[in-house]
PDB file of N, CA and C in Angstrom:
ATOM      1  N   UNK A   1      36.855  38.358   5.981  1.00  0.00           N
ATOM      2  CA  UNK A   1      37.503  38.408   7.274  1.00  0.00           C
ATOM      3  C   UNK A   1      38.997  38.669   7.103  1.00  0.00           C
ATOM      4  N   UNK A   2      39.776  37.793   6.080  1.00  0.00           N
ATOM      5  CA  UNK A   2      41.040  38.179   5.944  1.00  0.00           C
ATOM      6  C   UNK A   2      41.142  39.487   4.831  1.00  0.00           C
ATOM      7  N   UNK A   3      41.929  40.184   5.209  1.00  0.00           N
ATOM      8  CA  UNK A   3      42.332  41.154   4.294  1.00  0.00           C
ATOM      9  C   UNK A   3      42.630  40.701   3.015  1.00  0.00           C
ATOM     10  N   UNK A   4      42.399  41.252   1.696  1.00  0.00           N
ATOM     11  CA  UNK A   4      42.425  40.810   0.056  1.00  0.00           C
ATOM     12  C   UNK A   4      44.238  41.007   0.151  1.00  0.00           C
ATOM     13  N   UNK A   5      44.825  41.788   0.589  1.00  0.00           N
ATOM     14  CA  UNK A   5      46.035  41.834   0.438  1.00  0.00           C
ATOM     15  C   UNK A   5      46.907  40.671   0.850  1.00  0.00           C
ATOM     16  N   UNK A   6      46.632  40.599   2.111  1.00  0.00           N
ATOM     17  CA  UNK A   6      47.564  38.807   2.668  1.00  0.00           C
ATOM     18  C   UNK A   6      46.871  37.722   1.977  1.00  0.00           C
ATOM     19  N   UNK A   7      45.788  37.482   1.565  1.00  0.00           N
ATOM     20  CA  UNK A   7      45.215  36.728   0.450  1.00  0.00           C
ATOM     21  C   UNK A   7      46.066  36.907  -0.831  1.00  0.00           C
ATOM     22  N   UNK A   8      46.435  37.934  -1.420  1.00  0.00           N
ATOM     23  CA  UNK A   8      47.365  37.806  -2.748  1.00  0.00           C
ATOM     24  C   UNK A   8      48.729  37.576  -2.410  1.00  0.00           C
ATOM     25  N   UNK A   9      49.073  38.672  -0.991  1.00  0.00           N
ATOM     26  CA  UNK A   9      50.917  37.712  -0.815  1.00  0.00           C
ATOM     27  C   UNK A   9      50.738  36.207  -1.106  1.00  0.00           C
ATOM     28  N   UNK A  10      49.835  35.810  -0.601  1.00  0.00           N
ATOM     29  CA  UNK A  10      50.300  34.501  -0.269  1.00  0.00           C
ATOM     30  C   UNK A  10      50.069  33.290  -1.317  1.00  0.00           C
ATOM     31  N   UNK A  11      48.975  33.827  -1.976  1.00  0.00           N
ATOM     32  CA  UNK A  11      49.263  33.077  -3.689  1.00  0.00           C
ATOM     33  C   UNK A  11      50.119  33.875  -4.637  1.00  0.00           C
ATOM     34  N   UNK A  12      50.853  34.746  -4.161  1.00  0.00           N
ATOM     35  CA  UNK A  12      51.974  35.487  -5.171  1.00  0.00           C
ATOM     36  C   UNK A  12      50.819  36.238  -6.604  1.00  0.00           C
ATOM     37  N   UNK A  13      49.759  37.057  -5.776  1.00  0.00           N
ATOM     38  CA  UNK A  13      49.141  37.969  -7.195  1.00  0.00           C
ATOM     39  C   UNK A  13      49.589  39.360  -6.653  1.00  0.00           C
ATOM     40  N   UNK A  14      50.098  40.318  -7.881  1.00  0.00           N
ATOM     41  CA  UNK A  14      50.319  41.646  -7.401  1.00  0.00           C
ATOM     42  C   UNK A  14      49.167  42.191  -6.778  1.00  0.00           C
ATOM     43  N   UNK A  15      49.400  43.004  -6.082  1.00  0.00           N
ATOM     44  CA  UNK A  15      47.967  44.302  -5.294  1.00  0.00           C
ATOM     45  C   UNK A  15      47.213  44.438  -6.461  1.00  0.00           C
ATOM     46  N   UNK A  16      47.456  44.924  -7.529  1.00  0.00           N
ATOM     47  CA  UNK A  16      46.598  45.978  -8.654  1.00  0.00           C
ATOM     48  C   UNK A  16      46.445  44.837  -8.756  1.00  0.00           C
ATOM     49  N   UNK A  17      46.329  43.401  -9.391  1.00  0.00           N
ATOM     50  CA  UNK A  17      45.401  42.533 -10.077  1.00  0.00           C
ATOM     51  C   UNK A  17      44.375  42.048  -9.553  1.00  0.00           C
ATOM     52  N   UNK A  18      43.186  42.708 -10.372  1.00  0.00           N
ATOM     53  CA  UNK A  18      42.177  42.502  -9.487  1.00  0.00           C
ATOM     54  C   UNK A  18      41.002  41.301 -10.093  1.00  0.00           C
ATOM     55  N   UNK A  19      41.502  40.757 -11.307  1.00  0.00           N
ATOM     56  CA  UNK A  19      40.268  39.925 -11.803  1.00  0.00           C
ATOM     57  C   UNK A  19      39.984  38.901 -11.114  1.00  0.00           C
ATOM     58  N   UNK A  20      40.634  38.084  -9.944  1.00  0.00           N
ATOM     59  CA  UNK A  20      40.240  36.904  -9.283  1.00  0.00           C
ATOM     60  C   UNK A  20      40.195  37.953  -8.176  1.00  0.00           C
ATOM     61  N   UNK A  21      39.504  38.875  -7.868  1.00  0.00           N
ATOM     62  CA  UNK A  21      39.709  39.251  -6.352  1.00  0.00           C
ATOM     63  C   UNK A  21      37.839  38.410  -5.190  1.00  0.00           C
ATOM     64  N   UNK A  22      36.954  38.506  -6.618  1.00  0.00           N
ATOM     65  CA  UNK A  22      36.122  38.278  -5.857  1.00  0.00           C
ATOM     66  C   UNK A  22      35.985  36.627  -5.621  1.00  0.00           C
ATOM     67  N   UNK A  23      36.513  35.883  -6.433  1.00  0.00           N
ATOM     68  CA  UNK A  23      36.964  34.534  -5.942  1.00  0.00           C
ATOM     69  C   UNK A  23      37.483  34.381  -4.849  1.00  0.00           C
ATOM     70  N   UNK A  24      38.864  35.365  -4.803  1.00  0.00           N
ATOM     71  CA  UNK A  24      39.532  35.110  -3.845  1.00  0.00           C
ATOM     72  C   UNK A  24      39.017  35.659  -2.449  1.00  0.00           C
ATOM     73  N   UNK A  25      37.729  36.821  -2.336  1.00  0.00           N
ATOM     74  CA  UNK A  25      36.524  36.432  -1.443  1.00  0.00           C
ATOM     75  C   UNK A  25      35.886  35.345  -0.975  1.00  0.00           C
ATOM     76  N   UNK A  26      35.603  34.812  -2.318  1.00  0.00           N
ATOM     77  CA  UNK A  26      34.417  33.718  -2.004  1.00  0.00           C
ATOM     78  C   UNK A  26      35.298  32.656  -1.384  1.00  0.00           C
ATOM     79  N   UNK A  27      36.560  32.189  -1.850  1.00  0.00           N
ATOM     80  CA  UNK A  27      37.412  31.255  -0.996  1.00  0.00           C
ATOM     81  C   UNK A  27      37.783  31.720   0.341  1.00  0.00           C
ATOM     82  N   UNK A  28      38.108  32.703   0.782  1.00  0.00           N
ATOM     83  CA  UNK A  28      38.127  33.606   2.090  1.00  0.00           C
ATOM     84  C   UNK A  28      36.987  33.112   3.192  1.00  0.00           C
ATOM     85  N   UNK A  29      35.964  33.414   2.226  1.00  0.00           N
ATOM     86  CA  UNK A  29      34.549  33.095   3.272  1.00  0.00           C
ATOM     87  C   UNK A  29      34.330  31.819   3.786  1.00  0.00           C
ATOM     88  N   UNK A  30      35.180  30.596   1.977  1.00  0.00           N
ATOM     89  CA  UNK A  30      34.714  29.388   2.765  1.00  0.00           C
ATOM     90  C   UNK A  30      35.517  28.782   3.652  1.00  0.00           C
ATOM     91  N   UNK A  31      36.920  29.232   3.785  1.00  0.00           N
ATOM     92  CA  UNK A  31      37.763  28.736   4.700  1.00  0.00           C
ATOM     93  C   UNK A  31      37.273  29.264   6.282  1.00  0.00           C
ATOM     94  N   UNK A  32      36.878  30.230   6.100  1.00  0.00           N
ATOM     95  CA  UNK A  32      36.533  30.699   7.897  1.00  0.00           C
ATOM     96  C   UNK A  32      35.367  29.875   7.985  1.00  0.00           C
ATOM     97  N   UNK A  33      33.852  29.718   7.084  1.00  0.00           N
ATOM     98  CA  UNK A  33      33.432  28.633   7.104  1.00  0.00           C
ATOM     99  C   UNK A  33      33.928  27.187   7.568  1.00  0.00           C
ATOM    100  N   UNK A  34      34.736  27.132   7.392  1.00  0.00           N
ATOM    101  CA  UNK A  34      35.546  25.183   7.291  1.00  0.00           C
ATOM    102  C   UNK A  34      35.983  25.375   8.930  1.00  0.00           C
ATOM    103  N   UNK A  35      36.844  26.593   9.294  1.00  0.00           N
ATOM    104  CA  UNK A  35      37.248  26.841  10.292  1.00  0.00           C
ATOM    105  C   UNK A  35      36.218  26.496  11.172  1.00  0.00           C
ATOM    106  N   UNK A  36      34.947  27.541  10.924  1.00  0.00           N
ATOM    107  CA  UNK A  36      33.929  27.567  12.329  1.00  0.00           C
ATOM    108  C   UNK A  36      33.505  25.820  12.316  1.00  0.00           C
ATOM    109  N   UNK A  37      33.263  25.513  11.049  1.00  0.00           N
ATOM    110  CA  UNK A  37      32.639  24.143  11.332  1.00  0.00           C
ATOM    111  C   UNK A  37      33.519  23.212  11.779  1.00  0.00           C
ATOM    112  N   UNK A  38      34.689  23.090  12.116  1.00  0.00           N
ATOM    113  CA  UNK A  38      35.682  22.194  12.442  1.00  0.00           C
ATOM    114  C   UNK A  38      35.583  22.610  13.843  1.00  0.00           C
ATOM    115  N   UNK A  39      35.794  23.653  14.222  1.00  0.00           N
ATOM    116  CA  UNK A  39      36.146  24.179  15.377  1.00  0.00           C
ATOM    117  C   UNK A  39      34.488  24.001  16.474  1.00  0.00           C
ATOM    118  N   UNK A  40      33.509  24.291  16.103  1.00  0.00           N
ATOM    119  CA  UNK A  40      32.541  24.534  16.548  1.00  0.00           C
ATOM    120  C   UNK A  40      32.135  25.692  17.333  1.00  0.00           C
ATOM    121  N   UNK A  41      33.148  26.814  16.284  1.00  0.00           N
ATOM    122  CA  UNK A  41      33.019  28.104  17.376  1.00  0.00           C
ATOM    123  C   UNK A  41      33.159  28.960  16.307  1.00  0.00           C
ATOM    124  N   UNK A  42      32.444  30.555  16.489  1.00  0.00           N
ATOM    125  CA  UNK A  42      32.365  31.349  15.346  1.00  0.00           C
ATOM    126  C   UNK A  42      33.506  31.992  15.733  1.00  0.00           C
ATOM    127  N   UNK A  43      33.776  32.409  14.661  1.00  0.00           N
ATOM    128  CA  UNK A  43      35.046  33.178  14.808  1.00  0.00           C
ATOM    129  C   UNK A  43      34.796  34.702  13.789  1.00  0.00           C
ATOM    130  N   UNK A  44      35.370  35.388  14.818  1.00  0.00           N
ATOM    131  CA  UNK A  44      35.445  37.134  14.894  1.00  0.00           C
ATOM    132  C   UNK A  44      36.869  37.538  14.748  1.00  0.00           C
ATOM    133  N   UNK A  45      37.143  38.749  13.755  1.00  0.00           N
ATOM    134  CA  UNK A  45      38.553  39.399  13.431  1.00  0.00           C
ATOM    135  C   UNK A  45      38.942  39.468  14.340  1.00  0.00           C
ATOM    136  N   UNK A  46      37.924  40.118  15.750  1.00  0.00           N
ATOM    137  CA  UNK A  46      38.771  40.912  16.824  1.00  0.00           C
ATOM    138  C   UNK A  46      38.003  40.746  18.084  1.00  0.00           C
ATOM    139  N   UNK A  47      38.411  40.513  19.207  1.00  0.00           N
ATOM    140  CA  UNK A  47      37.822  40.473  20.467  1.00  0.00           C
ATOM    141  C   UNK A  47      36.819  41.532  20.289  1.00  0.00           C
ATOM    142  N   UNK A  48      36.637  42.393  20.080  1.00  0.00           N
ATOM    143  CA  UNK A  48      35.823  43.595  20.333  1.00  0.00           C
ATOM    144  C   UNK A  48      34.302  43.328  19.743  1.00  0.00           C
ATOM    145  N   UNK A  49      34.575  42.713  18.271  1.00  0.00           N
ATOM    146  CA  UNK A  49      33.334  42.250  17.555  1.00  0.00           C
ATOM    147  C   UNK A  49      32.696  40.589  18.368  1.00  0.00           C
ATOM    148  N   UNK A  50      33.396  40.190  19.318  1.00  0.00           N
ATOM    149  CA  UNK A  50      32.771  39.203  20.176  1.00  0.00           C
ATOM    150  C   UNK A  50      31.135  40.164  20.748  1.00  0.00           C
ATOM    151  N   UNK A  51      29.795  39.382  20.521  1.00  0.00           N
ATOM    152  CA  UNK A  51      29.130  39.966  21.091  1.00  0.00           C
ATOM    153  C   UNK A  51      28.699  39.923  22.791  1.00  0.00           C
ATOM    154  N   UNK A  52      28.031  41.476  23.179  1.00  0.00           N
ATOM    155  CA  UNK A  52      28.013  41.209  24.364  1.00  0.00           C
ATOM    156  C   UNK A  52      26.359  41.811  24.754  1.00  0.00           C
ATOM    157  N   UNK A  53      26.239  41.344  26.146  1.00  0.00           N
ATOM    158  CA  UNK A  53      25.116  41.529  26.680  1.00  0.00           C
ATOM    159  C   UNK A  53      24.638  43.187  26.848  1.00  0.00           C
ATOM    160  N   UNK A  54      24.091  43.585  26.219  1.00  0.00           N
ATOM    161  CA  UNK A  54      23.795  45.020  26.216  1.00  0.00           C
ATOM    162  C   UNK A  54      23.883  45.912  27.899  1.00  0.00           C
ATOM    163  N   UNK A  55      23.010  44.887  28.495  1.00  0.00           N
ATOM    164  CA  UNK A  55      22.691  45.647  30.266  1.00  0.00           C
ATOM    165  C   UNK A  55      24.268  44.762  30.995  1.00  0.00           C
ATOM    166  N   UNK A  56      25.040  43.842  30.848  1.00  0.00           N
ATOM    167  CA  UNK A  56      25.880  43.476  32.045  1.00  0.00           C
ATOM    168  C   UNK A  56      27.180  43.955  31.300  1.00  0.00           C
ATOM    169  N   UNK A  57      27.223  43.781  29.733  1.00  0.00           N
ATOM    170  CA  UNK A  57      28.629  44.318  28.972  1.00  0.00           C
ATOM    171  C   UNK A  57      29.220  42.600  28.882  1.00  0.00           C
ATOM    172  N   UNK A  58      28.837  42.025  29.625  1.00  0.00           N
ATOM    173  CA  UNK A  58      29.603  40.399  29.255  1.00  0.00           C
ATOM    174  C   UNK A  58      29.376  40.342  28.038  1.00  0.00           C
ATOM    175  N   UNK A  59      30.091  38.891  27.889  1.00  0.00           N
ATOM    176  CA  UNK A  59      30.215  38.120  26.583  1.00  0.00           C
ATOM    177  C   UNK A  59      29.145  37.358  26.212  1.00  0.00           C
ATOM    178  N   UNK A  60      28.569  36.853  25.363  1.00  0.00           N
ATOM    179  CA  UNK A  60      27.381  36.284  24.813  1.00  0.00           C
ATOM    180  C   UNK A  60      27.738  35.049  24.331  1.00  0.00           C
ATOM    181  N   UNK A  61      29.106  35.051  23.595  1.00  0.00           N
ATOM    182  CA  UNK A  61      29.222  34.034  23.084  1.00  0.00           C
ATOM    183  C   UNK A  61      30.518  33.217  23.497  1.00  0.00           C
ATOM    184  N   UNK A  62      30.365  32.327  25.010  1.00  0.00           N
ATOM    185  CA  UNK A  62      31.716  31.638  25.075  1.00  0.00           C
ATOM    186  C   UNK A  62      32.446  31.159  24.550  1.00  0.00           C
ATOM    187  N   UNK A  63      31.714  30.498  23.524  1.00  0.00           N
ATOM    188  CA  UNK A  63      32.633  29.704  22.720  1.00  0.00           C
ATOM    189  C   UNK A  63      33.528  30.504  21.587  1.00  0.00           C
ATOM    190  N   UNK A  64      33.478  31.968  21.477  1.00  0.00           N
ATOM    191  CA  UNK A  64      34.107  32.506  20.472  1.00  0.00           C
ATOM    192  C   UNK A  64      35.444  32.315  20.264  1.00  0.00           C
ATOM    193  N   UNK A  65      35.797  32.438  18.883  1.00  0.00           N
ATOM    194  CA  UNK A  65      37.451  32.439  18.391  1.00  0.00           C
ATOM    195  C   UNK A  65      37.679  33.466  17.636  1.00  0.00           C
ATOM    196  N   UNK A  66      39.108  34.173  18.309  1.00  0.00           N
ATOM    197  CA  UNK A  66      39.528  35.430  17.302  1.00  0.00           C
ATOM    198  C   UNK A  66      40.465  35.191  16.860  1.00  0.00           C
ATOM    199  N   UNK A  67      40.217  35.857  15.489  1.00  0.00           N
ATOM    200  CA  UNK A  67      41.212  35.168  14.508  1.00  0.00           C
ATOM    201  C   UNK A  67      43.250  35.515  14.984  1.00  0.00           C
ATOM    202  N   UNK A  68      43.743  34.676  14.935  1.00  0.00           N
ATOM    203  CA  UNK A  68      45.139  34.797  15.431  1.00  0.00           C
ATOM    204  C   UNK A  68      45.629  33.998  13.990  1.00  0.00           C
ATOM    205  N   UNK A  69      47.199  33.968  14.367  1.00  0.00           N
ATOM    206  CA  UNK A  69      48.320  33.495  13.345  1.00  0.00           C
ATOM    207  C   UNK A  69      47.832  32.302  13.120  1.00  0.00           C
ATOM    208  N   UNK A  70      47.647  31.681  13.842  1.00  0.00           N
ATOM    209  CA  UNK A  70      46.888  29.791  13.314  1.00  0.00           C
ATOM    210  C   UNK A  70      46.212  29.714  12.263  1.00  0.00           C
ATOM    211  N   UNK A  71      45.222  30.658  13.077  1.00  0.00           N
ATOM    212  CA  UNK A  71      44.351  30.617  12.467  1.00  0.00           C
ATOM    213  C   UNK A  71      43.870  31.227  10.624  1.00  0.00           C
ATOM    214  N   UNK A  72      44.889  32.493  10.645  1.00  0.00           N
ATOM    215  CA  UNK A  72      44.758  32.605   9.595  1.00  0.00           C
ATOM    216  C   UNK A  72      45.810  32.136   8.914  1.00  0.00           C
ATOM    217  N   UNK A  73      47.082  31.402   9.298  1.00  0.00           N
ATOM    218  CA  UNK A  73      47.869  30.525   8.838  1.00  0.00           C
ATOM    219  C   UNK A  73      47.599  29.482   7.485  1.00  0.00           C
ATOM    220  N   UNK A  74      46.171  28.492   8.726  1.00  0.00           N
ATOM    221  CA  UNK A  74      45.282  27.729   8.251  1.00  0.00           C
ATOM    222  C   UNK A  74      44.309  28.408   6.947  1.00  0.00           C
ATOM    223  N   UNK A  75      44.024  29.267   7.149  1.00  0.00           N
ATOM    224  CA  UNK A  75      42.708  30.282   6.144  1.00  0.00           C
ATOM    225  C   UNK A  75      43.768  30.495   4.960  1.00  0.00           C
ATOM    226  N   UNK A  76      44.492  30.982   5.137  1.00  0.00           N
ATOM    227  CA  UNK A  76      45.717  30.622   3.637  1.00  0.00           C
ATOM    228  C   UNK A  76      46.178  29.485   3.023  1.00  0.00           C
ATOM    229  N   UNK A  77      46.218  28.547   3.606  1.00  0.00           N
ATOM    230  CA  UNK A  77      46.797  27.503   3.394  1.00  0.00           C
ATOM    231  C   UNK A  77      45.395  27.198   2.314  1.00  0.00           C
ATOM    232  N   UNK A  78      44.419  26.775   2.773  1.00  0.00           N
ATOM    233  CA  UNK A  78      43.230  26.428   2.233  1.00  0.00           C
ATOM    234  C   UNK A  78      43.057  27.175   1.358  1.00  0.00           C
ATOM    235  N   UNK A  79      43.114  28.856   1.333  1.00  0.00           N
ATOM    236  CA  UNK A  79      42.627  29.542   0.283  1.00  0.00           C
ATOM    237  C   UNK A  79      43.625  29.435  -1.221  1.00  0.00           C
ATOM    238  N   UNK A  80      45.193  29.029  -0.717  1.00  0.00           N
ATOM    239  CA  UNK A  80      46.078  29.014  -1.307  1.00  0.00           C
ATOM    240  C   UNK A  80      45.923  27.556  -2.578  1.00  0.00           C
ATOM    241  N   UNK A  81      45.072  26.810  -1.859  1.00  0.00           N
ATOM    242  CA  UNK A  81      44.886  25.133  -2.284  1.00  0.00           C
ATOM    243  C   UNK A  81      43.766  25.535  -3.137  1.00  0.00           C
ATOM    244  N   UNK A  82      42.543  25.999  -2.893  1.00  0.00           N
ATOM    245  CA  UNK A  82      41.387  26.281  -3.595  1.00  0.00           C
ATOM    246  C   UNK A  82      42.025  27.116  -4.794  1.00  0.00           C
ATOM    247  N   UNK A  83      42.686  28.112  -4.415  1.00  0.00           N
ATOM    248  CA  UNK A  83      43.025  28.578  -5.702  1.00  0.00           C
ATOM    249  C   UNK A  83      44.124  27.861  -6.969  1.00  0.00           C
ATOM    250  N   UNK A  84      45.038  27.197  -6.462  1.00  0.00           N
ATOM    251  CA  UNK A  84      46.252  26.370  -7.376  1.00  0.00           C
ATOM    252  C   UNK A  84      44.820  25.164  -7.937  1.00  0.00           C
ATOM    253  N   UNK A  85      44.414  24.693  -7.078  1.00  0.00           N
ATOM    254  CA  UNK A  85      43.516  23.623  -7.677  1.00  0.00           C
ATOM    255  C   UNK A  85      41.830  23.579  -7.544  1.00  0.00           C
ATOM    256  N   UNK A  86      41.278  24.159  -9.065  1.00  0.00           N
ATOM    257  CA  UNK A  86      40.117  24.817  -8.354  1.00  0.00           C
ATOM    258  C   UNK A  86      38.717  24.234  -8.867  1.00  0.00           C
ATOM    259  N   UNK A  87      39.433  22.245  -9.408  1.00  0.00           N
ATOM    260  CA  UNK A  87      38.609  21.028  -9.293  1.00  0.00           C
ATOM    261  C   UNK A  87      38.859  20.453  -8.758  1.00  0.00           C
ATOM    262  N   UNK A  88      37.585  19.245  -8.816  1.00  0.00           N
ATOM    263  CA  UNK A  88      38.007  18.506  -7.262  1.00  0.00           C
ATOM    264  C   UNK A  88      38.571  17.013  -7.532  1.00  0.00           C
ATOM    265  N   UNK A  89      39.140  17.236  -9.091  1.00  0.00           N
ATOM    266  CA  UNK A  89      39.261  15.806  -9.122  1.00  0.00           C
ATOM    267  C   UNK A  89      41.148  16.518  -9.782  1.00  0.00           C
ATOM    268  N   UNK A  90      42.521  15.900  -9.462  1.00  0.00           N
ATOM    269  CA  UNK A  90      43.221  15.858  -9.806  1.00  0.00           C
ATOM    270  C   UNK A  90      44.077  15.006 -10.862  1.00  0.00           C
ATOM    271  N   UNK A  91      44.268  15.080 -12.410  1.00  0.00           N
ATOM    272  CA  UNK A  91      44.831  13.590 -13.065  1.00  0.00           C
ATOM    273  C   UNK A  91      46.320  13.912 -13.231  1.00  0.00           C
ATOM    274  N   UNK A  92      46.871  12.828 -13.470  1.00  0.00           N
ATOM    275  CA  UNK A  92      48.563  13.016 -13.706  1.00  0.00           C
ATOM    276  C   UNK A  92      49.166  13.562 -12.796  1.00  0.00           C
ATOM    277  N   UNK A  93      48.793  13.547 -11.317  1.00  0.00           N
ATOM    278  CA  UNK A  93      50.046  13.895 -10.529  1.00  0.00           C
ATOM    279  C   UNK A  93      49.665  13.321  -9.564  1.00  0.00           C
ATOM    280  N   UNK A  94      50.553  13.085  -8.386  1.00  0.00           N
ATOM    281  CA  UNK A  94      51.037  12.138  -7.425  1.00  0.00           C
ATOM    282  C   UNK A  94      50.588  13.287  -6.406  1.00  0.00           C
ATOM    283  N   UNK A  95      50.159  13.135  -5.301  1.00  0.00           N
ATOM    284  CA  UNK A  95      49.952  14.598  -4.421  1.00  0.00           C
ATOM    285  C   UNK A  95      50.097  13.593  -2.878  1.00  0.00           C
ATOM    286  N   UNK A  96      50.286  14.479  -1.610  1.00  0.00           N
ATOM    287  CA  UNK A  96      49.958  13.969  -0.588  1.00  0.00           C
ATOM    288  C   UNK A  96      50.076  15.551   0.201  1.00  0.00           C
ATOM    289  N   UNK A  97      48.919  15.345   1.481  1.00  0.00           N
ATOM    290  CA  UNK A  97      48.889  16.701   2.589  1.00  0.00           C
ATOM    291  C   UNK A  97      50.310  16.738   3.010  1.00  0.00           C
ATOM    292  N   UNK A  98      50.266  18.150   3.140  1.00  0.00           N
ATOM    293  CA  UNK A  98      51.531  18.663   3.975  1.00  0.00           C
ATOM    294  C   UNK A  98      51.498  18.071   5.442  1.00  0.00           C
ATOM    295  N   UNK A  99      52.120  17.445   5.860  1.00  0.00           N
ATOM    296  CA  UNK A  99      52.252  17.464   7.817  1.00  0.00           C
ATOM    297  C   UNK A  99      51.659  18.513   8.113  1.00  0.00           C
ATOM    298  N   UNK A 100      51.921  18.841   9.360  1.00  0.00           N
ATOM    299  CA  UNK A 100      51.255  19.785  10.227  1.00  0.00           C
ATOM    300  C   UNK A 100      51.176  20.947   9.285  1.00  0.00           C
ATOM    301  N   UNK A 101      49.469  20.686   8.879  1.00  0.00           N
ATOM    302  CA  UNK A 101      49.045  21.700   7.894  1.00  0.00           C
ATOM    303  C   UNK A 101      47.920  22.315   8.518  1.00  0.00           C
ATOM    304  N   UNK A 102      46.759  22.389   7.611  1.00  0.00           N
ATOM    305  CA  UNK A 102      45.377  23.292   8.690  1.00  0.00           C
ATOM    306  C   UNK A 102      44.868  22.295   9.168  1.00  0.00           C
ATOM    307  N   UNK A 103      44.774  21.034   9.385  1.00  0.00           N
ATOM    308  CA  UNK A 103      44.038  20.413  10.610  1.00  0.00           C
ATOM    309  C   UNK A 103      44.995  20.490  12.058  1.00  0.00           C
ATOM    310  N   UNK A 104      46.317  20.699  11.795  1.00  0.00           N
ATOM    311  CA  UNK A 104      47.008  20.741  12.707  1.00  0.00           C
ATOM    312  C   UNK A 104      47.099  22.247  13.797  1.00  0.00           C
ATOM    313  N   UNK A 105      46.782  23.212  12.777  1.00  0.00           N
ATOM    314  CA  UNK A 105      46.660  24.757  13.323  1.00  0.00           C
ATOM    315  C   UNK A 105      45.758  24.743  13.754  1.00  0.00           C
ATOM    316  N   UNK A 106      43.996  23.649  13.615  1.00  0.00           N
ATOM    317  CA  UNK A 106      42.953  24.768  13.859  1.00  0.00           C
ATOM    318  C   UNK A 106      42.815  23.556  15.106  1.00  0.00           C
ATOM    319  N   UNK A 107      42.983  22.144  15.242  1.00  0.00           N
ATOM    320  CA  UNK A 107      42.588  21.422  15.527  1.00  0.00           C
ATOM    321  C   UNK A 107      42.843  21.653  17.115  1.00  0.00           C
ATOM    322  N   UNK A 108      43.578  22.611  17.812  1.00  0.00           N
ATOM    323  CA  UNK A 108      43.701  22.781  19.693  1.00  0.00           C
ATOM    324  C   UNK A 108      41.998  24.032  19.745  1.00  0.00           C
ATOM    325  N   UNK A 109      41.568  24.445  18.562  1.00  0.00           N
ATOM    326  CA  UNK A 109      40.586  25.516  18.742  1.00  0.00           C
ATOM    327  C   UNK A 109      39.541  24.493  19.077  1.00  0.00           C
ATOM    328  N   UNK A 110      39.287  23.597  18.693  1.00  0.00           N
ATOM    329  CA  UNK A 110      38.714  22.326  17.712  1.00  0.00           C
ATOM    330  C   UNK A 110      37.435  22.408  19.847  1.00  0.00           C
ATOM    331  N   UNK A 111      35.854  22.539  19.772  1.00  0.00           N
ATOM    332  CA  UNK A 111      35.141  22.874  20.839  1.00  0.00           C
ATOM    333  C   UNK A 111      34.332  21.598  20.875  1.00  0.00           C
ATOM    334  N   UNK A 112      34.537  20.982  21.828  1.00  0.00           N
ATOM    335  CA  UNK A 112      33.514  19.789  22.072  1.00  0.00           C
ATOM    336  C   UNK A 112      32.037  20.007  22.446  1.00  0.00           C
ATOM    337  N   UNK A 113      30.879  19.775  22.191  1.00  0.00           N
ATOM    338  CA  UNK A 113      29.800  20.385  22.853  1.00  0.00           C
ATOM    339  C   UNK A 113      29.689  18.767  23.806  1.00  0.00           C
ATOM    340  N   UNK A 114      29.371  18.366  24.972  1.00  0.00           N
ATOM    341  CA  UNK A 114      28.972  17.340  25.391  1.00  0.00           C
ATOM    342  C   UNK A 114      27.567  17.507  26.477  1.00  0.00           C
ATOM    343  N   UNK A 115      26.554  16.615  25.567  1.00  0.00           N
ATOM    344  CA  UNK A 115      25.383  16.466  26.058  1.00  0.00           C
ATOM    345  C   UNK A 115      24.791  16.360  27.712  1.00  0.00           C
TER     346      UNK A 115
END
């Protein structure tokens, strides 16, 4: 969903290096993953790929989210973390979340379903 290029600005890899590129896929996929499941809404690059009703042209899916600055704000941030640290257990260092980090970007998308 995100472009491989704003994926390498943002962990600082040149364009031409390509040996982590398909990692840096597979982390891509799971952050929009994390996204939809937090959010409870699928999320599409672009209004256009929102699907629609073939005979009325409406929308199919209300609850959709297109990806904006938050959002892929958040999708970096995460992809940026998966990649610097890429076990899940950390030794010898002191760490704490950034403040308003990706729960804070995705969390106004964030869809209640109520029964």
């Amino acid at each position: 969903m995100l472009e491989l290029d704003i994926i390498k600005q943002h962990v600082r890899l040149e364009p031409d290096f390509t040996e982590d590129d398909t990692l840096l896929e597979t982390y891509s996929t799971a952050a929009q993953r994390l996204v939809e499941n937090y959010t409870g809404r699928t999320l599409y690059a672009t209004a256009a790929e929102i699907p629609k009703d073939p005979d009325s042209g409406e929308v199919t899916d209300e609850d959709a989210l297109v990806l904006d600055d938050d959002i892929t704000t958040a999708m970096l941030l995460l992809i940026g973390h998966w990649y610097v640290n890429r076990e899940s257990v950390v030794v010898g260092t002191i760490t704490s979340e950034l403040p308003m980090a990706v729960e804070a970007l995705i969390a106004p998308y964030r869809h209640f379903h109520f029964a």
